[in-house]
C-alpha atoms as a PDB file:
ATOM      1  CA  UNK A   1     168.132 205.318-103.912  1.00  0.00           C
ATOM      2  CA  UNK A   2     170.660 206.188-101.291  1.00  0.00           C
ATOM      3  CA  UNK A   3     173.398 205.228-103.681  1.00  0.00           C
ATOM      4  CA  UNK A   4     176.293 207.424-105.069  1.00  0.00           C
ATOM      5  CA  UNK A   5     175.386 209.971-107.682  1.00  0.00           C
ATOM      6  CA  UNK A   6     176.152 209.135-110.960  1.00  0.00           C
ATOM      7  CA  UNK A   7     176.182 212.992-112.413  1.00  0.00           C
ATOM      8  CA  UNK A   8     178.299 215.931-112.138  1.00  0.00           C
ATOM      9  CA  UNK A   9     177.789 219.369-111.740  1.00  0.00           C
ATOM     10  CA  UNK A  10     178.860 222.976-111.650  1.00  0.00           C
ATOM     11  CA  UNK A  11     177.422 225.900-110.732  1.00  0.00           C
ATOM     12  CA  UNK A  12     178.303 229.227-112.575  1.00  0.00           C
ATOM     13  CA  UNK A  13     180.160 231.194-110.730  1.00  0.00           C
ATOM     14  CA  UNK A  14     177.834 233.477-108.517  1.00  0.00           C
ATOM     15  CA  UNK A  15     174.736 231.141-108.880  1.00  0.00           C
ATOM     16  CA  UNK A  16     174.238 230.681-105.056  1.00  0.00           C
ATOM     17  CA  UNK A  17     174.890 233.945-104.087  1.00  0.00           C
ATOM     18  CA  UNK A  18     172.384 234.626-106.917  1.00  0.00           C
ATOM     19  CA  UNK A  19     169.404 232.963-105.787  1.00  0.00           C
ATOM     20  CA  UNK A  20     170.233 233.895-102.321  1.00  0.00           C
ATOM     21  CA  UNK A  21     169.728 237.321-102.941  1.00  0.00           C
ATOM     22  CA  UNK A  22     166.700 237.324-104.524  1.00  0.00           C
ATOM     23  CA  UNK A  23     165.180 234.874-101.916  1.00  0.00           C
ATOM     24  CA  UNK A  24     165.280 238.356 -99.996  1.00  0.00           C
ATOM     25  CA  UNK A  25     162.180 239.392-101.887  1.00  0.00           C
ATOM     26  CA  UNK A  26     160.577 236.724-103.986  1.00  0.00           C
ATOM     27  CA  UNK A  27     159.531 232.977-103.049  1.00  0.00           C
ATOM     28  CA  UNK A  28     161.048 230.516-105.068  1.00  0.00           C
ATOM     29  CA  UNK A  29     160.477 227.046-105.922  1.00  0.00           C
ATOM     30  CA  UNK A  30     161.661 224.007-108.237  1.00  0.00           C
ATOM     31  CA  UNK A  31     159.590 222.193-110.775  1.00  0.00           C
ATOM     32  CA  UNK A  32     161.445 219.931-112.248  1.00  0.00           C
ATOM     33  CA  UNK A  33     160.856 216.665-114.605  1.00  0.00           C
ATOM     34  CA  UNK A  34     164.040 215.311-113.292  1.00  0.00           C
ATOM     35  CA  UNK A  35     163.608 212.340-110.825  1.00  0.00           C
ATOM     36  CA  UNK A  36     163.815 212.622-107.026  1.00  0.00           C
ATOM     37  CA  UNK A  37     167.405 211.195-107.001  1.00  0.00           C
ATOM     38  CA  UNK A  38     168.639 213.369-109.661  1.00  0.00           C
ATOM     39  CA  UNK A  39     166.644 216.422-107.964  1.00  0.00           C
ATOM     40  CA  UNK A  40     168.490 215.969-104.340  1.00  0.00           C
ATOM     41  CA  UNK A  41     171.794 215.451-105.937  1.00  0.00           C
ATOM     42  CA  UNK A  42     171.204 218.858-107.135  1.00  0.00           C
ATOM     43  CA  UNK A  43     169.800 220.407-104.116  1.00  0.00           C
ATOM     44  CA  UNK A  44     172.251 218.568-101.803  1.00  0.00           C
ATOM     45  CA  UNK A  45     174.983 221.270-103.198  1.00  0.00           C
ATOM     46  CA  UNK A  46     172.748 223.856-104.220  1.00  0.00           C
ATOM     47  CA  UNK A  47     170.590 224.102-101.105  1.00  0.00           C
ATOM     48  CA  UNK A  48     172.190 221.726 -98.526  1.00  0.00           C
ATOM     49  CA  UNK A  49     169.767 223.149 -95.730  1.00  0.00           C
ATOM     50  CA  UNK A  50     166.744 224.104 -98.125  1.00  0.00           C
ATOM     51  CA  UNK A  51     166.718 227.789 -96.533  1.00  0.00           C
ATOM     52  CA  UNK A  52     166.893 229.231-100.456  1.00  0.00           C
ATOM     53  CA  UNK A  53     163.459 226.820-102.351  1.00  0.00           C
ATOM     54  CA  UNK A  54     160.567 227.076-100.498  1.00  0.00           C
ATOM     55  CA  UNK A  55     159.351 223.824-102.319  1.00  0.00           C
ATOM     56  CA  UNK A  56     160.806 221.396-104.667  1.00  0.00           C
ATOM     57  CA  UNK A  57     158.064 219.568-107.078  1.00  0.00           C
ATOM     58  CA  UNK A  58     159.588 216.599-109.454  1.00  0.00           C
ATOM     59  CA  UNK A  59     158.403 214.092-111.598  1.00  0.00           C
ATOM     60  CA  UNK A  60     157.861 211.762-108.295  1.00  0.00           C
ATOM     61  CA  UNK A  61     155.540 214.051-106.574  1.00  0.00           C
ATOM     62  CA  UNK A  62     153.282 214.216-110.084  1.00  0.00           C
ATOM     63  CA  UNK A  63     152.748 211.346-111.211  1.00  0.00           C
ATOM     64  CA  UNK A  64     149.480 212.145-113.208  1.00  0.00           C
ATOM     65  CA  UNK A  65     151.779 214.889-114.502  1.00  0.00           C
ATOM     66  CA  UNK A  66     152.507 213.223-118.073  1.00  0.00           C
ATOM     67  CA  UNK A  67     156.681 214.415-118.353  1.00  0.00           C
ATOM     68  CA  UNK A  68     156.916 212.711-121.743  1.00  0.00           C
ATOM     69  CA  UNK A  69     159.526 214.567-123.966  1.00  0.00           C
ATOM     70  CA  UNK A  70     156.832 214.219-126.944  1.00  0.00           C
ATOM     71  CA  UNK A  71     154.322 215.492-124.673  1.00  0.00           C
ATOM     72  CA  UNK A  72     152.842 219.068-125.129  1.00  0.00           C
ATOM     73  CA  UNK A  73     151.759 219.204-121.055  1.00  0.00           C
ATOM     74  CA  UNK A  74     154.050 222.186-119.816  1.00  0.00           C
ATOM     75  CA  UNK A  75     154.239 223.059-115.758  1.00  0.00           C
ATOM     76  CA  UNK A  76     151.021 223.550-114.470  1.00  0.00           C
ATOM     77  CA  UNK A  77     152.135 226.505-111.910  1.00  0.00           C
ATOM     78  CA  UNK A  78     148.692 226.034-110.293  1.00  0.00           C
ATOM     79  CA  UNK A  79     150.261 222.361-108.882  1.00  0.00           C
ATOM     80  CA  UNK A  80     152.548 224.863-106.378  1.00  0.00           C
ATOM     81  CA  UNK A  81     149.149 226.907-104.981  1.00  0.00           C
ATOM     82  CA  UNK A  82     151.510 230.456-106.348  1.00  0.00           C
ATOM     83  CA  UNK A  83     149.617 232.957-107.617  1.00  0.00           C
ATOM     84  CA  UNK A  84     149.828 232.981-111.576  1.00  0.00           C
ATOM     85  CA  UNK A  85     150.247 237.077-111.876  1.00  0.00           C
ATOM     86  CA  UNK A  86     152.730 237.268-109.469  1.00  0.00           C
ATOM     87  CA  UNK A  87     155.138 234.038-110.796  1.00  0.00           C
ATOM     88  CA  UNK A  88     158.161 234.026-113.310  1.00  0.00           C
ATOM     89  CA  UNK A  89     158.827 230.287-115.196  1.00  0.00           C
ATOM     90  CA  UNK A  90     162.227 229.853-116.396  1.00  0.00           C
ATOM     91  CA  UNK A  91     162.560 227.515-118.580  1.00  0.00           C
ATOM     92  CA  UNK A  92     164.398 225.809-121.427  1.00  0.00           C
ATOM     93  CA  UNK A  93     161.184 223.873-123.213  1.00  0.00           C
ATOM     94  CA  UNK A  94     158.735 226.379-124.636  1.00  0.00           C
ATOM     95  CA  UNK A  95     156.312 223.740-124.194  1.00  0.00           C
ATOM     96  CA  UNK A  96     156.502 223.907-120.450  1.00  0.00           C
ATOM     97  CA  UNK A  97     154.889 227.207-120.654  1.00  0.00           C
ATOM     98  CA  UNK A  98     151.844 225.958-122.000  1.00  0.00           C
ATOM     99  CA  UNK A  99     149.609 226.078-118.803  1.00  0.00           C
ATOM    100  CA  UNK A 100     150.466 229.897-118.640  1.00  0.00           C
ATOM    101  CA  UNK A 101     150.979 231.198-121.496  1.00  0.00           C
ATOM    102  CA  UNK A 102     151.070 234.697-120.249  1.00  0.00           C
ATOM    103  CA  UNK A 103     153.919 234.080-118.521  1.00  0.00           C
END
């Protein structure tokens, strides 16, 4: 906590501009099963004043939430109060869409 990152990362070209745009006309959020620390080393370049996530949910703020790589538990959407027919998950991990399945 509070110490220096110990990751690097790049953005693709575009990515901020990206998101920014579409924050014109859809909410979005991050649900991550990173930690906190790793999560704001993120944000701190990605969103420096947190004007493009409307809220950022990590492993920290779930702790029930079992983030286990040989877990099947997924990202329960319903843990962000979004409405299910209305939301997108992106996602690497098929397994994270198990709470939705629809989506």
């Amino acid at each position: 906590e509070g110490g220096k990152p110990n990751t690097r990362t790049v953005f693709r070209p575009g990515c901020k501009t990206a998101l920014r745009f579409l924050g014109l006309f859809s909410t979005q959020h991050v649900f991550t099963a990173a930690q906190a620390t790793y999560t704001d080393n993120i944000l701190r370049n990605l969103d420096p004043d947190r004007s493009i996530f409307t809220s950022v949910t990590h492993r920290d703020l779930v702790p029930h939430h079992d983030f286990d790589s040989s877990a099947k538990v997924g990202k329960d959407l319903s843990l962000l109060q979004v409405k299910d027919a209305r939301s997108l998950l992106f996602d690497d991990r098929l397994r994270n869409f198990t709470p939705q399945p629809q989506n």
